[in-house]
PDB file of N, CA and C in Angstrom:
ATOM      1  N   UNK A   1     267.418  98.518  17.743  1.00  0.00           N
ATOM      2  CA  UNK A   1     266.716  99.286  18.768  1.00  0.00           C
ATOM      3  C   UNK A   1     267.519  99.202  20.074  1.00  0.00           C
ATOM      4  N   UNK A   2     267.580 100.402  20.922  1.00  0.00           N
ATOM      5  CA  UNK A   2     268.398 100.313  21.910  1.00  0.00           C
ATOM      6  C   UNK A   2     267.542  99.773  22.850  1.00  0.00           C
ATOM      7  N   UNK A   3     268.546  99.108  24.091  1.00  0.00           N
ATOM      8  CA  UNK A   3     267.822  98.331  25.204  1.00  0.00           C
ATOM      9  C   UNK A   3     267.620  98.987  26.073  1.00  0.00           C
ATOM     10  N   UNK A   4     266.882  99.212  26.956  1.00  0.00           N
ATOM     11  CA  UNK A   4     265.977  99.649  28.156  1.00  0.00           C
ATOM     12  C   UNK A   4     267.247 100.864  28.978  1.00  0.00           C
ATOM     13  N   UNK A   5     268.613  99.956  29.058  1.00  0.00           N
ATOM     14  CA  UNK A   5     269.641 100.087  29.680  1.00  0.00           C
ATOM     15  C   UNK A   5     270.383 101.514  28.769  1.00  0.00           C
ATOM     16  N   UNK A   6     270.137 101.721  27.789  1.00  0.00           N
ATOM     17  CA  UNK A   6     271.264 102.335  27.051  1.00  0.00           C
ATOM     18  C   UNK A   6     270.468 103.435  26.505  1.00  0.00           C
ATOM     19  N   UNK A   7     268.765 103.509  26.908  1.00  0.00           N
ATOM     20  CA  UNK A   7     267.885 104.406  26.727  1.00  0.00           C
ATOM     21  C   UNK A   7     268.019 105.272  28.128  1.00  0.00           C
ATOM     22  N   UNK A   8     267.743 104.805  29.272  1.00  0.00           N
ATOM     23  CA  UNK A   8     268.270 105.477  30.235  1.00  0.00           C
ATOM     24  C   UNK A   8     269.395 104.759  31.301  1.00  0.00           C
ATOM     25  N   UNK A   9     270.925 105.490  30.920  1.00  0.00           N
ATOM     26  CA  UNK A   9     271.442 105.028  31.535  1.00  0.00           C
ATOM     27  C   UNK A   9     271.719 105.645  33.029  1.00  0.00           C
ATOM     28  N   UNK A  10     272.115 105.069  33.843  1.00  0.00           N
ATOM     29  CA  UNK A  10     272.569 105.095  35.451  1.00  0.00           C
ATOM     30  C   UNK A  10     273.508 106.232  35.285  1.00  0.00           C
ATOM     31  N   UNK A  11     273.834 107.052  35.689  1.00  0.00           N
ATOM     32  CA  UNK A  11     275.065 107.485  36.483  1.00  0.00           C
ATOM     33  C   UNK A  11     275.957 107.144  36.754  1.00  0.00           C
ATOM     34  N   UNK A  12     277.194 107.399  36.668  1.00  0.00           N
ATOM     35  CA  UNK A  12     278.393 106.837  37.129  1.00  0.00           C
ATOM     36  C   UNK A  12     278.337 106.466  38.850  1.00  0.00           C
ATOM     37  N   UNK A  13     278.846 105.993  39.078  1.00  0.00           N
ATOM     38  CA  UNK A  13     279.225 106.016  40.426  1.00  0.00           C
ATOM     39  C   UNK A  13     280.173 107.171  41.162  1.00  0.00           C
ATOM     40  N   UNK A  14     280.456 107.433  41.850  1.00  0.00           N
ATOM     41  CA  UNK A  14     280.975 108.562  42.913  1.00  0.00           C
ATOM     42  C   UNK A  14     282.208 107.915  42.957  1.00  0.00           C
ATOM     43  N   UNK A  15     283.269 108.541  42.967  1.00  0.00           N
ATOM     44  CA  UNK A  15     284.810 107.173  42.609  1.00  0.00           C
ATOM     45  C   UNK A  15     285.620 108.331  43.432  1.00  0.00           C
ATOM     46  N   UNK A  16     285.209 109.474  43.915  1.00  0.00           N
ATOM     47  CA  UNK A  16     286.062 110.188  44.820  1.00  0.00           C
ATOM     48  C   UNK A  16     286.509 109.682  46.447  1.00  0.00           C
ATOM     49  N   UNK A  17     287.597 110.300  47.202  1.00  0.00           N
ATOM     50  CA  UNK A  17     287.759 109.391  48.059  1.00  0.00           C
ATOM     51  C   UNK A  17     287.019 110.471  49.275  1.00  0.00           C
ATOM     52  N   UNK A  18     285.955 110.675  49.324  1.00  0.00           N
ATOM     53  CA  UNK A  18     285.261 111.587  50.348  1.00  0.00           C
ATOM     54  C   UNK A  18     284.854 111.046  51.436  1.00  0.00           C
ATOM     55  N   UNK A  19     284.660 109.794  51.783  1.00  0.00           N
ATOM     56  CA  UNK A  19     284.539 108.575  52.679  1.00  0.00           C
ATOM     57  C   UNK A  19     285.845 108.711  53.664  1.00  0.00           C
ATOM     58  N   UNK A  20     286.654 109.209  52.730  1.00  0.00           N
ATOM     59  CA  UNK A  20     288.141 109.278  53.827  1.00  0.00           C
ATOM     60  C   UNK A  20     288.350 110.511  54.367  1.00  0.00           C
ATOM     61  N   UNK A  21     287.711 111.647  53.784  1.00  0.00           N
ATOM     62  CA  UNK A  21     287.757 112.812  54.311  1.00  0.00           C
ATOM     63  C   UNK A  21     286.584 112.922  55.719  1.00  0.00           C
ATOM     64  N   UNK A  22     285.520 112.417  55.202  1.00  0.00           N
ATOM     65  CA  UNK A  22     284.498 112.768  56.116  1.00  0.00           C
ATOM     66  C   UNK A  22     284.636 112.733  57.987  1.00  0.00           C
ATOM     67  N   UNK A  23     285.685 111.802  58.025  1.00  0.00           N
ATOM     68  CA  UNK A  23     285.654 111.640  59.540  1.00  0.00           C
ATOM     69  C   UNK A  23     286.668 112.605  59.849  1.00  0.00           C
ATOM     70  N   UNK A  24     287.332 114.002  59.311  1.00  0.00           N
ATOM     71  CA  UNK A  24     287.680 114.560  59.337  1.00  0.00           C
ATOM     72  C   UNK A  24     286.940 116.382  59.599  1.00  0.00           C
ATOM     73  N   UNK A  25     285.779 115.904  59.314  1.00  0.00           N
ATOM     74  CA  UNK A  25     285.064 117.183  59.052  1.00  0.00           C
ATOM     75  C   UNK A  25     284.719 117.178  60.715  1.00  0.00           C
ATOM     76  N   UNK A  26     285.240 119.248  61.005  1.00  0.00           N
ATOM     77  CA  UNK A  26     284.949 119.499  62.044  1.00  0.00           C
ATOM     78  C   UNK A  26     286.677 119.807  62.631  1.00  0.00           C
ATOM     79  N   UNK A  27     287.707 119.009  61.938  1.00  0.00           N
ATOM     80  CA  UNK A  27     288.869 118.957  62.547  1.00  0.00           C
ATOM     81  C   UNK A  27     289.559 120.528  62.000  1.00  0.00           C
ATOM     82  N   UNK A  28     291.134 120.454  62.197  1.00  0.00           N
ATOM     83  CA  UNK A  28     291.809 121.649  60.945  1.00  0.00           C
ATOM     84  C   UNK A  28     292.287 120.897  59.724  1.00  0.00           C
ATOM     85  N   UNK A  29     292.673 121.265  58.675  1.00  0.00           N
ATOM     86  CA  UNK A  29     292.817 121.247  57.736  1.00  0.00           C
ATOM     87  C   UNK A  29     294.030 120.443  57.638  1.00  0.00           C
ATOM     88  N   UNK A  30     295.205 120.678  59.219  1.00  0.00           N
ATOM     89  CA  UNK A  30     296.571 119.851  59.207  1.00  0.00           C
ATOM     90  C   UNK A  30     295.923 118.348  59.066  1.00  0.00           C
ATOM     91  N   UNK A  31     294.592 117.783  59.960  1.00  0.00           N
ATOM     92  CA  UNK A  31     294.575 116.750  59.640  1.00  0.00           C
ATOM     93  C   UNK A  31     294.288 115.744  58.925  1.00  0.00           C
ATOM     94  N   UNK A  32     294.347 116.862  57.363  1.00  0.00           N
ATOM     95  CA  UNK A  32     294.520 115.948  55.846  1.00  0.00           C
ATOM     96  C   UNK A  32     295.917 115.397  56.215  1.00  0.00           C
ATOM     97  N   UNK A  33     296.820 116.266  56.752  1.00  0.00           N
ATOM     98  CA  UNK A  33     298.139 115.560  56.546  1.00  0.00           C
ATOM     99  C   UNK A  33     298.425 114.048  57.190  1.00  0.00           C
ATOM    100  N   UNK A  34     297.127 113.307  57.691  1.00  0.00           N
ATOM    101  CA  UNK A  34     297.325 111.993  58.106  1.00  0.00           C
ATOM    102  C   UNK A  34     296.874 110.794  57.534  1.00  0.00           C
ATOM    103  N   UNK A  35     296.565 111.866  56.286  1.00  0.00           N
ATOM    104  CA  UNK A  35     296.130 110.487  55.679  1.00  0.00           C
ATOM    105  C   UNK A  35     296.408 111.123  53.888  1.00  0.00           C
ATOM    106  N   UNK A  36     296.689 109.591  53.200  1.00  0.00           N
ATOM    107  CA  UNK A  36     297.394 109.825  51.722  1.00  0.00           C
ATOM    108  C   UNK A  36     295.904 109.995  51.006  1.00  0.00           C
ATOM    109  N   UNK A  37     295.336 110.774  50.258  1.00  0.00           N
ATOM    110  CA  UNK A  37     294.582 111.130  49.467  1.00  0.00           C
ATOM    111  C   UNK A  37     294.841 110.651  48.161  1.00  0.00           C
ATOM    112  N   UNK A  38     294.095 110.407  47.263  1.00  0.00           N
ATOM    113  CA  UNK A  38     294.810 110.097  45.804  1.00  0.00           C
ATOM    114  C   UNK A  38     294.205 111.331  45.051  1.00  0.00           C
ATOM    115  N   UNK A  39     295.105 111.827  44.068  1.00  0.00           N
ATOM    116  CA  UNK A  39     294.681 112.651  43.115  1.00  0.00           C
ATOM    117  C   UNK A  39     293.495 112.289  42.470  1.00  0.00           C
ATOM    118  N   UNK A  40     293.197 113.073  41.353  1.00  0.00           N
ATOM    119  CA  UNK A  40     293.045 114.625  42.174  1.00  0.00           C
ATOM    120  C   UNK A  40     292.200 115.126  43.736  1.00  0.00           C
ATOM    121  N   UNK A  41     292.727 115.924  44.037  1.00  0.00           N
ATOM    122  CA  UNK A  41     292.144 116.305  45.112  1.00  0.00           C
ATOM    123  C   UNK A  41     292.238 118.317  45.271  1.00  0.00           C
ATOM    124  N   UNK A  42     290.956 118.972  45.707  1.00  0.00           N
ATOM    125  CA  UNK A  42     291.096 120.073  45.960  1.00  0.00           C
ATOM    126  C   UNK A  42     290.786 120.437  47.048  1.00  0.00           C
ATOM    127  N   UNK A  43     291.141 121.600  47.732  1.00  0.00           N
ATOM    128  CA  UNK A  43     290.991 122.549  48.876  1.00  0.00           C
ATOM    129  C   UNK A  43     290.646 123.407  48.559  1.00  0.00           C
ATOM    130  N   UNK A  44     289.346 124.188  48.838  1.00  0.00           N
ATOM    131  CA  UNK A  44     288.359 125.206  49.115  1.00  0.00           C
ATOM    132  C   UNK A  44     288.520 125.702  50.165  1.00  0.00           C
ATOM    133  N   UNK A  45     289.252 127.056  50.390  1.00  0.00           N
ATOM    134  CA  UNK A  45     288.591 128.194  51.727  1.00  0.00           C
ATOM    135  C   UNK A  45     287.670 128.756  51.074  1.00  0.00           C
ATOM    136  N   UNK A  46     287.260 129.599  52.340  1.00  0.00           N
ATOM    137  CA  UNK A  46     286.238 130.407  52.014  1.00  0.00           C
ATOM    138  C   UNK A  46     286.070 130.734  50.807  1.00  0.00           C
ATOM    139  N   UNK A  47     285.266 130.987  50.104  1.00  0.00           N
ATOM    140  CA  UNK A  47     284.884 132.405  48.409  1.00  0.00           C
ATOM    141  C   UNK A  47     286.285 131.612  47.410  1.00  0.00           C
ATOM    142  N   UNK A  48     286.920 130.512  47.456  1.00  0.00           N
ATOM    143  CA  UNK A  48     287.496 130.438  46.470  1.00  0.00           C
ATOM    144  C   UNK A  48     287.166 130.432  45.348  1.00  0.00           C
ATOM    145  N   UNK A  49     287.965 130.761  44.323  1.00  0.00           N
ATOM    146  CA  UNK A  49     287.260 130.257  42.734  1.00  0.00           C
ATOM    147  C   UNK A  49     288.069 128.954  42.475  1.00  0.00           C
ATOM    148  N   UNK A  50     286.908 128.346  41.547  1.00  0.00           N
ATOM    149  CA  UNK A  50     287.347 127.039  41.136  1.00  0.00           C
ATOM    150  C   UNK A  50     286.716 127.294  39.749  1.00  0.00           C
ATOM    151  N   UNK A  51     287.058 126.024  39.166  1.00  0.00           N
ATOM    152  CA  UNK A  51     286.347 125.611  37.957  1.00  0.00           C
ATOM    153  C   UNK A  51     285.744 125.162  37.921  1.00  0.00           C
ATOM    154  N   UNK A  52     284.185 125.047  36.905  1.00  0.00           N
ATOM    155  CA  UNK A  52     283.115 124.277  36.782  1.00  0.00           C
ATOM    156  C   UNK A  52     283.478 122.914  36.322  1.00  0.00           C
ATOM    157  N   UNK A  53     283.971 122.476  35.568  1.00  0.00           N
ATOM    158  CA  UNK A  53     284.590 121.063  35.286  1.00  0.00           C
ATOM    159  C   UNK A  53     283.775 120.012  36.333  1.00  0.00           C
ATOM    160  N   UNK A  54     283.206 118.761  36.265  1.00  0.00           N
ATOM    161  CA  UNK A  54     282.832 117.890  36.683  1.00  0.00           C
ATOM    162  C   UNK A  54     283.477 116.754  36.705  1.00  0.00           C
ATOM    163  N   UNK A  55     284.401 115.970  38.274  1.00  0.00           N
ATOM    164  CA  UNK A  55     285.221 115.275  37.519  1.00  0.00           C
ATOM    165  C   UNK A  55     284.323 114.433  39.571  1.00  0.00           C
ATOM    166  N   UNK A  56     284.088 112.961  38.564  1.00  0.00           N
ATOM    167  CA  UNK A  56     283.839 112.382  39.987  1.00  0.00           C
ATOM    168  C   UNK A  56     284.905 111.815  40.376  1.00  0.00           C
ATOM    169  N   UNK A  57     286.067 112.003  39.978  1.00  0.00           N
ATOM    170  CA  UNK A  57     287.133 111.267  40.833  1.00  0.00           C
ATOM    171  C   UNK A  57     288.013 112.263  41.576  1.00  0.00           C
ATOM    172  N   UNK A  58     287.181 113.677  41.318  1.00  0.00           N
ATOM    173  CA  UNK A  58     288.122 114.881  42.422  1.00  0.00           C
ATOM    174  C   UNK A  58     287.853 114.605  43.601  1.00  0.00           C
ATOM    175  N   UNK A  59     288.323 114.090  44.608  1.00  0.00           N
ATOM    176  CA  UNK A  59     287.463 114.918  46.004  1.00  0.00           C
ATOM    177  C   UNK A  59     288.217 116.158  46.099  1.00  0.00           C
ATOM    178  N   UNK A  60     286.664 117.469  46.512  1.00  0.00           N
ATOM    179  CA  UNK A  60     286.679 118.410  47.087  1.00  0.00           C
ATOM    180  C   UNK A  60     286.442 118.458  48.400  1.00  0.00           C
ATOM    181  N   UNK A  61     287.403 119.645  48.878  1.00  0.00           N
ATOM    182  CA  UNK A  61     287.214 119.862  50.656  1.00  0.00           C
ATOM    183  C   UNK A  61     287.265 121.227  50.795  1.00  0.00           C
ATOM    184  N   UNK A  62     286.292 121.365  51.472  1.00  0.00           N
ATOM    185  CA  UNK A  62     285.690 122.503  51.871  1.00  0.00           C
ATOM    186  C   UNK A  62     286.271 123.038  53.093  1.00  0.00           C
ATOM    187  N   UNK A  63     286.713 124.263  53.388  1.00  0.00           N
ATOM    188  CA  UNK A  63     287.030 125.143  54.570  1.00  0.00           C
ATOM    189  C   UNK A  63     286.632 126.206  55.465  1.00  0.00           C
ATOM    190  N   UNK A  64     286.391 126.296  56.613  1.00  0.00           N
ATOM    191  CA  UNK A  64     285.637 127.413  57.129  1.00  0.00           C
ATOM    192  C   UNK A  64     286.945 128.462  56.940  1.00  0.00           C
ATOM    193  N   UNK A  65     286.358 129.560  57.563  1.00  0.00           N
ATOM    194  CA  UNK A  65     287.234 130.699  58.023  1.00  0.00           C
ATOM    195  C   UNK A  65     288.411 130.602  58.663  1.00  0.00           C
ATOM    196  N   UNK A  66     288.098 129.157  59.371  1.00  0.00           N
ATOM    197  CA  UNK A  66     289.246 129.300  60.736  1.00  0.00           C
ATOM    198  C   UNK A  66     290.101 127.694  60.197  1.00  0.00           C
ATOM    199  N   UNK A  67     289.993 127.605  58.774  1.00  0.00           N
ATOM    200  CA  UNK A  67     290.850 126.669  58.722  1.00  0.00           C
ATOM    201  C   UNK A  67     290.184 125.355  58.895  1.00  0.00           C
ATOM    202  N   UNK A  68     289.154 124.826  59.740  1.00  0.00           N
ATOM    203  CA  UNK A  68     288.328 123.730  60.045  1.00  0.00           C
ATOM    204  C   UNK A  68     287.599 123.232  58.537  1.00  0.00           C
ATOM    205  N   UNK A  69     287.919 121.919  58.578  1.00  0.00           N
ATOM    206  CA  UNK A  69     287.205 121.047  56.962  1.00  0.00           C
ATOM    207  C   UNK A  69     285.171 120.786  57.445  1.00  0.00           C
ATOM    208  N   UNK A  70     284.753 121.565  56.636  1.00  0.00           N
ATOM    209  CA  UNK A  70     283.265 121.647  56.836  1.00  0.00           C
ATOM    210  C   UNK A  70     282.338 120.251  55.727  1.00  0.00           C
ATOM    211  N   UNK A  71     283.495 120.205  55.166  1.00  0.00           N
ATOM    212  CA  UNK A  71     282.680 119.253  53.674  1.00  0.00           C
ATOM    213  C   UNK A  71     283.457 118.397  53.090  1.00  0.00           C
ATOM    214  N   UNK A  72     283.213 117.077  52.555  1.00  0.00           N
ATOM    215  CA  UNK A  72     283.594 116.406  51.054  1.00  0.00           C
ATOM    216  C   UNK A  72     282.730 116.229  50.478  1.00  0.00           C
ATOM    217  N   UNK A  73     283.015 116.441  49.046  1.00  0.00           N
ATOM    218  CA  UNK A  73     282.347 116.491  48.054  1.00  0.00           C
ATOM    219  C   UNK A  73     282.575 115.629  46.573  1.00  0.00           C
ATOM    220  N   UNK A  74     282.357 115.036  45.968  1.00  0.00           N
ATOM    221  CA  UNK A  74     283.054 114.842  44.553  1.00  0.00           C
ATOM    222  C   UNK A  74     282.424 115.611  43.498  1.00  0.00           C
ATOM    223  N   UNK A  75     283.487 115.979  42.313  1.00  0.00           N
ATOM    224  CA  UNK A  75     282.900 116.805  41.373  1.00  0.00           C
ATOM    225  C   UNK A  75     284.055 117.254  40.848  1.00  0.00           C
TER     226      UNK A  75
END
């Protein structure tokens, strides 16, 4: 019989590096270039297409119109 744990398990944890993006949001987009990101990593402007794929070790970053980082995300 399975244990309590393996009937409902937890969620992974969030393993993207969006913690490092965040104090970035609001800036332009050059100032990813100050800091090393680890793969994978994506950039979103506006209406991009992406893939549905679920990966918690992507961080995604989000872009306004004018180039400015609005978001991190993992996925």
């Amino acid at each position: 019989m399975p244990t309590p744990a393996e009937q409902d398990p937890k969620p992974a944890a969030e393993s993207c590096a969006k913690d490092m993006v965040t104090p970035l949001i609001g800036k332009d987009k050059s100032a990813l270039d100050t800091i090393s990101l680890p793969d994978p990593v994506r950039i979103l402007p506006p209406n991009s297409v992406m893939t549905r794929d679920y990966r918690l070790d992507r961080t995604n970053i989000d872009l306004d119109e004018d180039g400015r980082i609005v978001r991190a995300w993992c996925g």
